[in-house]
PDB file of N, CA and C in Angstrom:
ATOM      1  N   UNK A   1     -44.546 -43.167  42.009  1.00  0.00           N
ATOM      2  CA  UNK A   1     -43.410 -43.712  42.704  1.00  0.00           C
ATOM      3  C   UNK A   1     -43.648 -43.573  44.191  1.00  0.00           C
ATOM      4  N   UNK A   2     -43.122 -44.719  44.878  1.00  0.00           N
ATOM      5  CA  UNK A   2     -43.405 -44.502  46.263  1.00  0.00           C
ATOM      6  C   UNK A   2     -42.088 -45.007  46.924  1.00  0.00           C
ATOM      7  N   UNK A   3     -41.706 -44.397  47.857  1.00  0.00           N
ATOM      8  CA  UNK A   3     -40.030 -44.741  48.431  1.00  0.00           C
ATOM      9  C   UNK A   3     -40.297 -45.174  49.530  1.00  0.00           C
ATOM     10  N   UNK A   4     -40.933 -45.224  50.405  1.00  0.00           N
ATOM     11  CA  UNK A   4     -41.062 -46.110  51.809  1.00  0.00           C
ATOM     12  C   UNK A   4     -40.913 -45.726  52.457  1.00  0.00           C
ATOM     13  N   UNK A   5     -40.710 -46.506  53.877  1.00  0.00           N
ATOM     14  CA  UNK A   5     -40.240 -45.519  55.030  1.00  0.00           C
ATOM     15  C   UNK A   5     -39.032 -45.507  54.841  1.00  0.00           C
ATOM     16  N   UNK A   6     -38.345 -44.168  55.794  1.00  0.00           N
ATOM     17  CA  UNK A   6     -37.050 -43.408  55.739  1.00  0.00           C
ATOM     18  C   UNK A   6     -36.651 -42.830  54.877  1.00  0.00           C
ATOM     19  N   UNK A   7     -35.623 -41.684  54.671  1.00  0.00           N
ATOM     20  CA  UNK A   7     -35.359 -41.064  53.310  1.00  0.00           C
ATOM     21  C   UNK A   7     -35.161 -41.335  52.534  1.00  0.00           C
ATOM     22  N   UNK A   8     -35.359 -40.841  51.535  1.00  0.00           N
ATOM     23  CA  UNK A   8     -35.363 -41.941  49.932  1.00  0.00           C
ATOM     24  C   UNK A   8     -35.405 -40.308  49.138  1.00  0.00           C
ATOM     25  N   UNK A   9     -34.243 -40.856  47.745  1.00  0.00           N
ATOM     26  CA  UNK A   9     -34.156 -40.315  46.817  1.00  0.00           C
ATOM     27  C   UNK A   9     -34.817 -40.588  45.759  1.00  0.00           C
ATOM     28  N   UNK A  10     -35.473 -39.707  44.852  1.00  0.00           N
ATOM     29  CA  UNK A  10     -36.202 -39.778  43.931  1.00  0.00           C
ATOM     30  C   UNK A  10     -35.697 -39.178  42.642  1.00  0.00           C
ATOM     31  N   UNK A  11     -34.883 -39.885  41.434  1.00  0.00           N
ATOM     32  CA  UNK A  11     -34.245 -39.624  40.139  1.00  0.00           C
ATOM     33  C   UNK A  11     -35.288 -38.900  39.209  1.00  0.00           C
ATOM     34  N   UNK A  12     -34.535 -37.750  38.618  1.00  0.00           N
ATOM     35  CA  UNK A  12     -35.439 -37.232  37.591  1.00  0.00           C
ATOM     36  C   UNK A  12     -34.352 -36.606  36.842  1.00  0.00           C
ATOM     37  N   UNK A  13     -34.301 -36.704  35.049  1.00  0.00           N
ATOM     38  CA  UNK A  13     -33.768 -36.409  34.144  1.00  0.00           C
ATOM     39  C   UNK A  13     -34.695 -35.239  33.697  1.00  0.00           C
ATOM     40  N   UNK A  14     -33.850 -34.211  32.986  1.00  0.00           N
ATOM     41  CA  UNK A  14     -34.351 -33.236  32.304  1.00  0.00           C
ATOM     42  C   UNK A  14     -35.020 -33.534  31.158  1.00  0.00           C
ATOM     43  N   UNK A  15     -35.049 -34.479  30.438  1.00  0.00           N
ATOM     44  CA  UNK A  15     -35.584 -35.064  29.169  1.00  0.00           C
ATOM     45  C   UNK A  15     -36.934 -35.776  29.473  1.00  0.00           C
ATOM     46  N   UNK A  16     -37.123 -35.651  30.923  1.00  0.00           N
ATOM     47  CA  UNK A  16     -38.698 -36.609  31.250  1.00  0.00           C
ATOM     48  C   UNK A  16     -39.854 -36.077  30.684  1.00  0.00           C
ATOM     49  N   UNK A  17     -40.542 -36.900  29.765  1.00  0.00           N
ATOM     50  CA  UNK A  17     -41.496 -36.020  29.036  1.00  0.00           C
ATOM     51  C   UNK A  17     -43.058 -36.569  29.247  1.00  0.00           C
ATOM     52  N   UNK A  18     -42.577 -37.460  30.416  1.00  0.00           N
ATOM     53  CA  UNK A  18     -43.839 -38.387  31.110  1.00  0.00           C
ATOM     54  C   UNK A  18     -44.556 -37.346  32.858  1.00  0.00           C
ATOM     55  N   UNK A  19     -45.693 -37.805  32.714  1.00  0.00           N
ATOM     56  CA  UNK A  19     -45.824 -37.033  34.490  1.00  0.00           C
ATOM     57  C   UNK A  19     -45.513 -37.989  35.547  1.00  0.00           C
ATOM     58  N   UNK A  20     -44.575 -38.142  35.976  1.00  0.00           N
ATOM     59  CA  UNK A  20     -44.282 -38.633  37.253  1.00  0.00           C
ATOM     60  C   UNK A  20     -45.075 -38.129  38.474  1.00  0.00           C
ATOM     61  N   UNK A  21     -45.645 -39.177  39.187  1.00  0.00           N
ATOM     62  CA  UNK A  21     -46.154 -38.512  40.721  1.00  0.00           C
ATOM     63  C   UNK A  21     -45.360 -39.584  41.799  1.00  0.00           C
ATOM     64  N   UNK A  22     -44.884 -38.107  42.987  1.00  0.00           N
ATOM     65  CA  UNK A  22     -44.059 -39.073  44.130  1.00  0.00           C
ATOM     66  C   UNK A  22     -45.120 -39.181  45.218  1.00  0.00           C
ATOM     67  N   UNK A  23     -45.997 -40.273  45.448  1.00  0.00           N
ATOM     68  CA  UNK A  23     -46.944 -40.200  46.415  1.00  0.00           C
ATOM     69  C   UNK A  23     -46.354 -40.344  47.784  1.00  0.00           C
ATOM     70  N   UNK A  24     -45.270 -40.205  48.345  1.00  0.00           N
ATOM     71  CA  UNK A  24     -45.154 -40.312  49.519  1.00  0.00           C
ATOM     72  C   UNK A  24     -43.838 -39.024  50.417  1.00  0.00           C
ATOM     73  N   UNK A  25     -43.504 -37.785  49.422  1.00  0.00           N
ATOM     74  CA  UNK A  25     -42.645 -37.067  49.157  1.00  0.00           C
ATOM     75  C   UNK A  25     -42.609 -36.458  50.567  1.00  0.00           C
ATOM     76  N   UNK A  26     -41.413 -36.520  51.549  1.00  0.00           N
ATOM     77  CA  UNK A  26     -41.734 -36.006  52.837  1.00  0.00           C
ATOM     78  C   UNK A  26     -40.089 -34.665  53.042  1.00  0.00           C
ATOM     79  N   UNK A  27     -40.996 -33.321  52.642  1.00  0.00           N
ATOM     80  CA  UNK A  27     -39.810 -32.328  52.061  1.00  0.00           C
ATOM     81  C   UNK A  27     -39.087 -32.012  53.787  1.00  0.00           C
ATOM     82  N   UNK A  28     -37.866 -30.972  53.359  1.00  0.00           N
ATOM     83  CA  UNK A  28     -36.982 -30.348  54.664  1.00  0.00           C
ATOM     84  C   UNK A  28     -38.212 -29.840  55.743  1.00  0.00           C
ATOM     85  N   UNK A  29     -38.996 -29.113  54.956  1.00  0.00           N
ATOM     86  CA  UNK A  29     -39.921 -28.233  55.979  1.00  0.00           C
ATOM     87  C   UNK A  29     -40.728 -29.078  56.476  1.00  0.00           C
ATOM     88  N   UNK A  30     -40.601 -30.375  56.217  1.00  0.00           N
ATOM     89  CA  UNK A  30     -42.161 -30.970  57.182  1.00  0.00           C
ATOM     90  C   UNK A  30     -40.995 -31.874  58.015  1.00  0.00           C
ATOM     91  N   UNK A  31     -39.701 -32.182  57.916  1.00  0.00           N
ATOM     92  CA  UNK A  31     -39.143 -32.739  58.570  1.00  0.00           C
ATOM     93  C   UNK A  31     -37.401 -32.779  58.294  1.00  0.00           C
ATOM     94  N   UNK A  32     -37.313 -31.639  58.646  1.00  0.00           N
ATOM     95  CA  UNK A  32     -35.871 -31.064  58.576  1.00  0.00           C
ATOM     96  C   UNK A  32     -34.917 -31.703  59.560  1.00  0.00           C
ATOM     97  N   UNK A  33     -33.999 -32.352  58.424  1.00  0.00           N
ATOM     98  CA  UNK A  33     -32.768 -33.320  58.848  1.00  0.00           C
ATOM     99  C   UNK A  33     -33.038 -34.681  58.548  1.00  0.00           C
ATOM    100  N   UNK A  34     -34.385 -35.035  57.914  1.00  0.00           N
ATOM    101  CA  UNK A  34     -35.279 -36.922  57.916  1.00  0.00           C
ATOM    102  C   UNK A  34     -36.031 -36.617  56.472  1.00  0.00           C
ATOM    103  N   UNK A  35     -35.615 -35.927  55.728  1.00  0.00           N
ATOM    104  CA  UNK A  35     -36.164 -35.372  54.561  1.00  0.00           C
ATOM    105  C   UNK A  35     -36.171 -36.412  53.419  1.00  0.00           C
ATOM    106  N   UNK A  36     -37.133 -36.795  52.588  1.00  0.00           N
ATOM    107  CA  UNK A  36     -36.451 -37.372  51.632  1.00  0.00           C
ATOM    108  C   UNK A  36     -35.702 -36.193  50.367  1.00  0.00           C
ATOM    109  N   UNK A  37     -35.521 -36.639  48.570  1.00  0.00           N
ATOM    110  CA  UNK A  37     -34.432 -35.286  48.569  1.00  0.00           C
ATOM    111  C   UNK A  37     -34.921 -35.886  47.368  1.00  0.00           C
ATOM    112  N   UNK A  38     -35.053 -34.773  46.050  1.00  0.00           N
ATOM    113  CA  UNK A  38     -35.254 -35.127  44.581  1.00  0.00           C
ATOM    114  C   UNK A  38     -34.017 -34.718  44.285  1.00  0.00           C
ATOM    115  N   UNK A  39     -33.413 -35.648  43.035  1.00  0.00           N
ATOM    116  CA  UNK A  39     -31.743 -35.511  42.726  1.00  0.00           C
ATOM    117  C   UNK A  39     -31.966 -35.055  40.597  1.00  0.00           C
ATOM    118  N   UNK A  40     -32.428 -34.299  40.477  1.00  0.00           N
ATOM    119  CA  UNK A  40     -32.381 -33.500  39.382  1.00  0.00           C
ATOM    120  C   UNK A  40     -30.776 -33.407  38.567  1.00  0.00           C
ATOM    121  N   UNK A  41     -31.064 -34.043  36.936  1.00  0.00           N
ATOM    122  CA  UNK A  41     -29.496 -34.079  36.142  1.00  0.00           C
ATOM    123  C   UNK A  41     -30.307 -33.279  35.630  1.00  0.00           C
ATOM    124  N   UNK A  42     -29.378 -32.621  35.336  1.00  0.00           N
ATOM    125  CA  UNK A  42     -29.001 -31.071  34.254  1.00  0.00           C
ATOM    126  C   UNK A  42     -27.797 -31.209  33.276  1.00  0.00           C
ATOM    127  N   UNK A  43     -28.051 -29.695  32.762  1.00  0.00           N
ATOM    128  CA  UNK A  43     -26.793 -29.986  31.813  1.00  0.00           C
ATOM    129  C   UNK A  43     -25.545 -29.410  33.059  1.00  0.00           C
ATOM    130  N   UNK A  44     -24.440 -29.746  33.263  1.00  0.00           N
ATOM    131  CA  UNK A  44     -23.800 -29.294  34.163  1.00  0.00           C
ATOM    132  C   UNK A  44     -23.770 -30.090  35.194  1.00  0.00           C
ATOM    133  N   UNK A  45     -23.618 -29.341  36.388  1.00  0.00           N
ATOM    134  CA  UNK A  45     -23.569 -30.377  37.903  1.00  0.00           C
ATOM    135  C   UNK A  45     -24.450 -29.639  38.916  1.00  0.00           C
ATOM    136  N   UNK A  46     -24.708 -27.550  38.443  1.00  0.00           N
ATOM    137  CA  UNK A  46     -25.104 -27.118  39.382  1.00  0.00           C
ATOM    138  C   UNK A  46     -26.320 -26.855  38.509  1.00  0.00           C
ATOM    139  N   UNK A  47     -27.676 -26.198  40.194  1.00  0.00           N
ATOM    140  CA  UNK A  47     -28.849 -25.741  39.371  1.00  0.00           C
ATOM    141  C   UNK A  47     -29.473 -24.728  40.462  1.00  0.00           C
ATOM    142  N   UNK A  48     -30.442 -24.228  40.430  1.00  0.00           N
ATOM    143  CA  UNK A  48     -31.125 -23.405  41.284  1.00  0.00           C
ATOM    144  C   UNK A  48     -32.520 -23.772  41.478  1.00  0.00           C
ATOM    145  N   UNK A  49     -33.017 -24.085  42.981  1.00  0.00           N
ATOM    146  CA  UNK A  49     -34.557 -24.077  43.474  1.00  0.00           C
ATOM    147  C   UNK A  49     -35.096 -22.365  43.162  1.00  0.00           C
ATOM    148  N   UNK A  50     -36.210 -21.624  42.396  1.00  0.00           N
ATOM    149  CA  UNK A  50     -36.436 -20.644  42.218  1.00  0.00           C
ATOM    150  C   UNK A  50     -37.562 -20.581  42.511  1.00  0.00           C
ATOM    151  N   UNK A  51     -38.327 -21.734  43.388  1.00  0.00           N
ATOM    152  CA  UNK A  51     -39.411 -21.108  44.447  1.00  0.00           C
ATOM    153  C   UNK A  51     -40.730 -21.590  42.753  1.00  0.00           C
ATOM    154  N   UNK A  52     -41.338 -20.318  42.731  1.00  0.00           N
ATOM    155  CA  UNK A  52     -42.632 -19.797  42.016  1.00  0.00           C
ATOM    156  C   UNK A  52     -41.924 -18.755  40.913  1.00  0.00           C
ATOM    157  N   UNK A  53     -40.453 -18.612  41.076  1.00  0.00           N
ATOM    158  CA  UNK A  53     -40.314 -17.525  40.200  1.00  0.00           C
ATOM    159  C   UNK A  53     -40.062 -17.848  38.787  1.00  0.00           C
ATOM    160  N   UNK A  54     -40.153 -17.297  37.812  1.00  0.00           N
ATOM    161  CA  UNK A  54     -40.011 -17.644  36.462  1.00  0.00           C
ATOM    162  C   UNK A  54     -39.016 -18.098  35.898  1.00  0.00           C
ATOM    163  N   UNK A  55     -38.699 -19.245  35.235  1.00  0.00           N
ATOM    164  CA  UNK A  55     -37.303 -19.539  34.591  1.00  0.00           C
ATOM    165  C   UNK A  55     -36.901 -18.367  33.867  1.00  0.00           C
ATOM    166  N   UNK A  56     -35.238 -18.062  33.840  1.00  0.00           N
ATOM    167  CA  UNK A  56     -34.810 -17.024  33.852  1.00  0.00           C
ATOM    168  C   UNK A  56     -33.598 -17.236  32.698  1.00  0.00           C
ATOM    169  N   UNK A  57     -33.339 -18.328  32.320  1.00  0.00           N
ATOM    170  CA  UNK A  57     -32.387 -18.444  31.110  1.00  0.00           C
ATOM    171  C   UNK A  57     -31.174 -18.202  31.571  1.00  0.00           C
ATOM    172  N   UNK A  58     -30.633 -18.307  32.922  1.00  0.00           N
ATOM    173  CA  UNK A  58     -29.121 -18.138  33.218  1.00  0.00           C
ATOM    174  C   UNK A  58     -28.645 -19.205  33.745  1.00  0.00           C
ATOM    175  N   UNK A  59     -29.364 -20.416  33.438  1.00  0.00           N
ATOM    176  CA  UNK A  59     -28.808 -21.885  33.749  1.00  0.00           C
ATOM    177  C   UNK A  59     -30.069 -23.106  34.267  1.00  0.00           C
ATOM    178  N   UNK A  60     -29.277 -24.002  34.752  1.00  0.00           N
ATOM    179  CA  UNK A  60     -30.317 -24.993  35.437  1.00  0.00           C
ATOM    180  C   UNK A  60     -31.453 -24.314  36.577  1.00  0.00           C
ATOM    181  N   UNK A  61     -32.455 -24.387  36.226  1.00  0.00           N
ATOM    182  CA  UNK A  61     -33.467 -23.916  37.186  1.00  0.00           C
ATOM    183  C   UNK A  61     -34.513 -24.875  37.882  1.00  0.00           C
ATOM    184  N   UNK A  62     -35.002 -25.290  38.910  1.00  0.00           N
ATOM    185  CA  UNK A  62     -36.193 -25.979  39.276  1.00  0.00           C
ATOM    186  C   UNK A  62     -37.252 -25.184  39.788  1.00  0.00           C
ATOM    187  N   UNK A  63     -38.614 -25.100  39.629  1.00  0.00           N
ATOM    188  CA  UNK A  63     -39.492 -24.381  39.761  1.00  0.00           C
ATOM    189  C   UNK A  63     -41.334 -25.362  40.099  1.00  0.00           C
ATOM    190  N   UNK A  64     -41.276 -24.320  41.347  1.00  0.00           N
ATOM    191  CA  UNK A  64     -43.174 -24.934  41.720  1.00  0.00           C
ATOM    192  C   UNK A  64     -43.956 -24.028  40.915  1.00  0.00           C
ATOM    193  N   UNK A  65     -44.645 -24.959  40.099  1.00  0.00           N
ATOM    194  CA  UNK A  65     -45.764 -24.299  39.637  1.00  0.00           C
ATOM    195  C   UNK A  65     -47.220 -24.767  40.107  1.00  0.00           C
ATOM    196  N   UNK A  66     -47.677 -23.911  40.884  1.00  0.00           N
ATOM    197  CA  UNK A  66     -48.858 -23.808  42.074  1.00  0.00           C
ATOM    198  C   UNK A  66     -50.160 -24.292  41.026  1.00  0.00           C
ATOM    199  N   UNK A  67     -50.333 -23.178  40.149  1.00  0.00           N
ATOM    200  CA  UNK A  67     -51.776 -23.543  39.265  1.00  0.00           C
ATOM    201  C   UNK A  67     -51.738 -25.143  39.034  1.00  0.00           C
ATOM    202  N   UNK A  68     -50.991 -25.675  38.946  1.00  0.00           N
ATOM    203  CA  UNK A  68     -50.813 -27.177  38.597  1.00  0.00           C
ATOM    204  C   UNK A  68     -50.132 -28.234  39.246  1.00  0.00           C
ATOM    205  N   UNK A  69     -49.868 -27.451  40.565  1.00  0.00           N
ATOM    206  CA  UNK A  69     -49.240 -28.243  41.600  1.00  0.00           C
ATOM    207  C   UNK A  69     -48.290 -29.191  41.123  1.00  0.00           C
ATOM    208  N   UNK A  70     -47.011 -28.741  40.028  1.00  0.00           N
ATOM    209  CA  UNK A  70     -45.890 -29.499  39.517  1.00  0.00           C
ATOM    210  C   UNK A  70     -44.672 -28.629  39.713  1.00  0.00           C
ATOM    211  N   UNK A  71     -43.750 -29.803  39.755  1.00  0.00           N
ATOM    212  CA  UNK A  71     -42.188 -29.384  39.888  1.00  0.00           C
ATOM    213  C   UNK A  71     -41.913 -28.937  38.019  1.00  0.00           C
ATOM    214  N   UNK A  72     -41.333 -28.115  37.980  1.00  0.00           N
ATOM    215  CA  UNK A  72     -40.667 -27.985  36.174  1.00  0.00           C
ATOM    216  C   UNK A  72     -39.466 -28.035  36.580  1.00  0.00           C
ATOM    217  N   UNK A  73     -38.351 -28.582  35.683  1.00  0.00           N
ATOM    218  CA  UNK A  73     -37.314 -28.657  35.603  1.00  0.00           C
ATOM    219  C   UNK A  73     -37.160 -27.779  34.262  1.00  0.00           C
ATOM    220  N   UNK A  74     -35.905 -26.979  34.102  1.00  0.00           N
ATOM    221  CA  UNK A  74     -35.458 -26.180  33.444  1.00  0.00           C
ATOM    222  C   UNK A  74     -34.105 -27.109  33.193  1.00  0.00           C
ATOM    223  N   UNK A  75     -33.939 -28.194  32.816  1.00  0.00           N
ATOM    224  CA  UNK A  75     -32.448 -28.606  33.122  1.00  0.00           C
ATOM    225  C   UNK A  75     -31.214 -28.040  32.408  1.00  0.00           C
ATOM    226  N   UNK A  76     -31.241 -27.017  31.424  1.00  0.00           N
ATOM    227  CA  UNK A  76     -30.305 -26.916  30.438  1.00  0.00           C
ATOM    228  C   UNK A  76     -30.248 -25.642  30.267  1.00  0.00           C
ATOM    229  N   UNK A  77     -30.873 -24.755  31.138  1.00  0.00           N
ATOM    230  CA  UNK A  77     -30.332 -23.119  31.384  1.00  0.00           C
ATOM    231  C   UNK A  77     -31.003 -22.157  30.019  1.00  0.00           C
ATOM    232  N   UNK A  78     -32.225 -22.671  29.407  1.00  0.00           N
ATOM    233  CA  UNK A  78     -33.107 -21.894  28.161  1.00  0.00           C
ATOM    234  C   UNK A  78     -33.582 -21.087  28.241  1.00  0.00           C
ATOM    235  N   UNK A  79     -34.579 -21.434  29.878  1.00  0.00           N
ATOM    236  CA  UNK A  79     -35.402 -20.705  30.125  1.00  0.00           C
ATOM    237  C   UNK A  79     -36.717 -21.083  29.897  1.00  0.00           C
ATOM    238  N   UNK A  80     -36.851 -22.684  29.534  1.00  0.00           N
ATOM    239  CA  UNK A  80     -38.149 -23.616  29.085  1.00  0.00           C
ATOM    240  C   UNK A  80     -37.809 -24.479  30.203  1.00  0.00           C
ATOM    241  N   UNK A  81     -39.367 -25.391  30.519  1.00  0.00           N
ATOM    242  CA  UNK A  81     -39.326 -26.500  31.095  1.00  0.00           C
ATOM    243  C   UNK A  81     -39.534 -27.372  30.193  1.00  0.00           C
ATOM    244  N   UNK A  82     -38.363 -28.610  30.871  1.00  0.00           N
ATOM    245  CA  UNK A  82     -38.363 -29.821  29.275  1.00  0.00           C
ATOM    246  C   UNK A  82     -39.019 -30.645  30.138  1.00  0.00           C
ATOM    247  N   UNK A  83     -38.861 -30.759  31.617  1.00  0.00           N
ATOM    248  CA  UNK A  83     -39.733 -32.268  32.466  1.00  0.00           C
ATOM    249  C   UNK A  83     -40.644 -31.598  33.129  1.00  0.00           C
ATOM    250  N   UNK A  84     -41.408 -32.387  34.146  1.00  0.00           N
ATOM    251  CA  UNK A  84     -42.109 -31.982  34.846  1.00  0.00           C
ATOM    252  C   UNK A  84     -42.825 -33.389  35.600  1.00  0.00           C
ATOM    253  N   UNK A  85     -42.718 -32.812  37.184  1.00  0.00           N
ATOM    254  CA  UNK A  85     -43.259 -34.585  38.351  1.00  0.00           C
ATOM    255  C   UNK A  85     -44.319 -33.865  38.690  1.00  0.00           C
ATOM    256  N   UNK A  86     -45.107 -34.257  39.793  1.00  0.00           N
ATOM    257  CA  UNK A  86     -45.353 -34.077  40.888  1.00  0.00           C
ATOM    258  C   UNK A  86     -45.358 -34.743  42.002  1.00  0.00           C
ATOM    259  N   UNK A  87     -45.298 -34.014  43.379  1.00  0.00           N
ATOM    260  CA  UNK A  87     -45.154 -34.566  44.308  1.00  0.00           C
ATOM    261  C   UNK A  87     -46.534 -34.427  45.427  1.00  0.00           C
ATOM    262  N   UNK A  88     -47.349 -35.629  45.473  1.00  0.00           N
ATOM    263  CA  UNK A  88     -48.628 -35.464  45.909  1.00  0.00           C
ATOM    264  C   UNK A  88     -48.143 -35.132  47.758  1.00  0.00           C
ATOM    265  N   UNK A  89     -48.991 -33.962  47.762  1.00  0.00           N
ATOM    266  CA  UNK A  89     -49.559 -33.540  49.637  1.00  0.00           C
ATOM    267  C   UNK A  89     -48.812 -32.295  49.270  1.00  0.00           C
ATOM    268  N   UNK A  90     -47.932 -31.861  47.764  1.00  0.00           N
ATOM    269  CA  UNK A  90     -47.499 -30.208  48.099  1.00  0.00           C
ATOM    270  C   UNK A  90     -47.964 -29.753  47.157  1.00  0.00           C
ATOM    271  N   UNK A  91     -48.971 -28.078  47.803  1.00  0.00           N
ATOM    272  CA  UNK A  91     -49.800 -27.786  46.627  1.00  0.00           C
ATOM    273  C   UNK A  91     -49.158 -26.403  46.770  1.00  0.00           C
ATOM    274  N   UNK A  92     -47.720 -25.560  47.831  1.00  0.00           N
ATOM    275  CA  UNK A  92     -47.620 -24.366  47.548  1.00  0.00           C
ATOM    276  C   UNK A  92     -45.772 -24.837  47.894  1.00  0.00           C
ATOM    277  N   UNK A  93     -45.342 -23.428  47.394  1.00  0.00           N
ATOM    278  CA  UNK A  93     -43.611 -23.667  46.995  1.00  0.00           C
ATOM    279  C   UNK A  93     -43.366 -23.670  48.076  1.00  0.00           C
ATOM    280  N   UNK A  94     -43.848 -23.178  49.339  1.00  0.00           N
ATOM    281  CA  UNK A  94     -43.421 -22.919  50.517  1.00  0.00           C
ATOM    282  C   UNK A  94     -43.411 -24.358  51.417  1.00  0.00           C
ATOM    283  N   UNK A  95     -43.866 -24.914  50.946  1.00  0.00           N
ATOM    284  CA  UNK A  95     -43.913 -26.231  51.442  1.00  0.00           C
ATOM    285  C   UNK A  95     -42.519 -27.022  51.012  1.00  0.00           C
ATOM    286  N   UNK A  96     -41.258 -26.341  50.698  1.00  0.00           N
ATOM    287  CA  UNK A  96     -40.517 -27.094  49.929  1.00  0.00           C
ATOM    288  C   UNK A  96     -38.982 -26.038  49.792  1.00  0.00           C
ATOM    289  N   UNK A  97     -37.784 -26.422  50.269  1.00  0.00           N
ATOM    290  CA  UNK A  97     -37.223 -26.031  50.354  1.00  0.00           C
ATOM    291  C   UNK A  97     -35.738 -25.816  49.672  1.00  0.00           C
ATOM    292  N   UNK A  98     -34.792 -25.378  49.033  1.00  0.00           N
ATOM    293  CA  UNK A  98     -33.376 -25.569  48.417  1.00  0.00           C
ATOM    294  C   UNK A  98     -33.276 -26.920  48.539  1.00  0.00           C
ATOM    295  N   UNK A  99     -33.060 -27.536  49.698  1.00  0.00           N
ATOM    296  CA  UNK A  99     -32.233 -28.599  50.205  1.00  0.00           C
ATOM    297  C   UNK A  99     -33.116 -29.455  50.009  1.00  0.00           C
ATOM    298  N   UNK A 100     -34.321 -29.331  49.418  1.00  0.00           N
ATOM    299  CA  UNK A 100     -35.361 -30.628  49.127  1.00  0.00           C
ATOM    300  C   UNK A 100     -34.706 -31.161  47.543  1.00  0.00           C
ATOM    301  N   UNK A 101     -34.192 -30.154  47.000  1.00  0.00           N
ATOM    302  CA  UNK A 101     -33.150 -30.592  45.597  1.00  0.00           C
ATOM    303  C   UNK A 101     -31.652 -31.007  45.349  1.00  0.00           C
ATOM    304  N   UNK A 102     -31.097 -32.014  44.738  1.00  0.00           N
ATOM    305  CA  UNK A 102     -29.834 -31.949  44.178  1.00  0.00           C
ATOM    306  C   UNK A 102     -29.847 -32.041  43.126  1.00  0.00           C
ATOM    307  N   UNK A 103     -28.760 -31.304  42.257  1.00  0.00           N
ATOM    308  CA  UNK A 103     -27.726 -31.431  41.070  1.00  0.00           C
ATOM    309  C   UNK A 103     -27.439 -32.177  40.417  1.00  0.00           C
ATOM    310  N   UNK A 104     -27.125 -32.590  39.302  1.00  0.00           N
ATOM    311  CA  UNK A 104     -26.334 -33.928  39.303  1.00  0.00           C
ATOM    312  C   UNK A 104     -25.889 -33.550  37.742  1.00  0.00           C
TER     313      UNK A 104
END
């Protein structure tokens, strides 16, 4: 997927069982306030960015996993990842911030 110039949202369901790649993904930290923004449905409305840390089974979670340079979505609070994108040019979590995610 490629969104163009200016910010652009990029849809992802918890049920995605395909690899999505966003080749043009421009997060808060490389341009905070001009960001584009991934909009993650879950079960619910809320979820948590948890960095590198391990899904934790106390709800919606999103997570960088570095060895494989992919986003996991946790959408349904298990403690499994059911989807999983990536977003080409980010290969560490730090590159990527809360506010690079929404809810839905």
């Amino acid at each position: 997927m490629t969104g163009g110039n200016g910010q652009d949202t990029f849809y992802f369901y918890s049920e995605n069982f395909g690899l999505d790649v966003v080749t043009d993904f421009v997060s808060n930290v490389a341009a905070p306030g001009a960001a584009d923004q991934v909009k993650v449905q879950v079960t619910g409305s809320t979820g948590e960015w948890i960095g590198t840390d391990d899904f934790d089974g106390t709800g919606p979670q999103v997570k960088f996993e570095e060895a494989y340079q992919l986003i996991l979505i946790d959408g349904d609070g298990d403690g499994f990842a059911e989807a999983n994108f990536r977003l080409d040019g980010i290969s560490q979590a730090d590159q990527l911030t809360a506010t690079d995610f929404l809810f839905a």
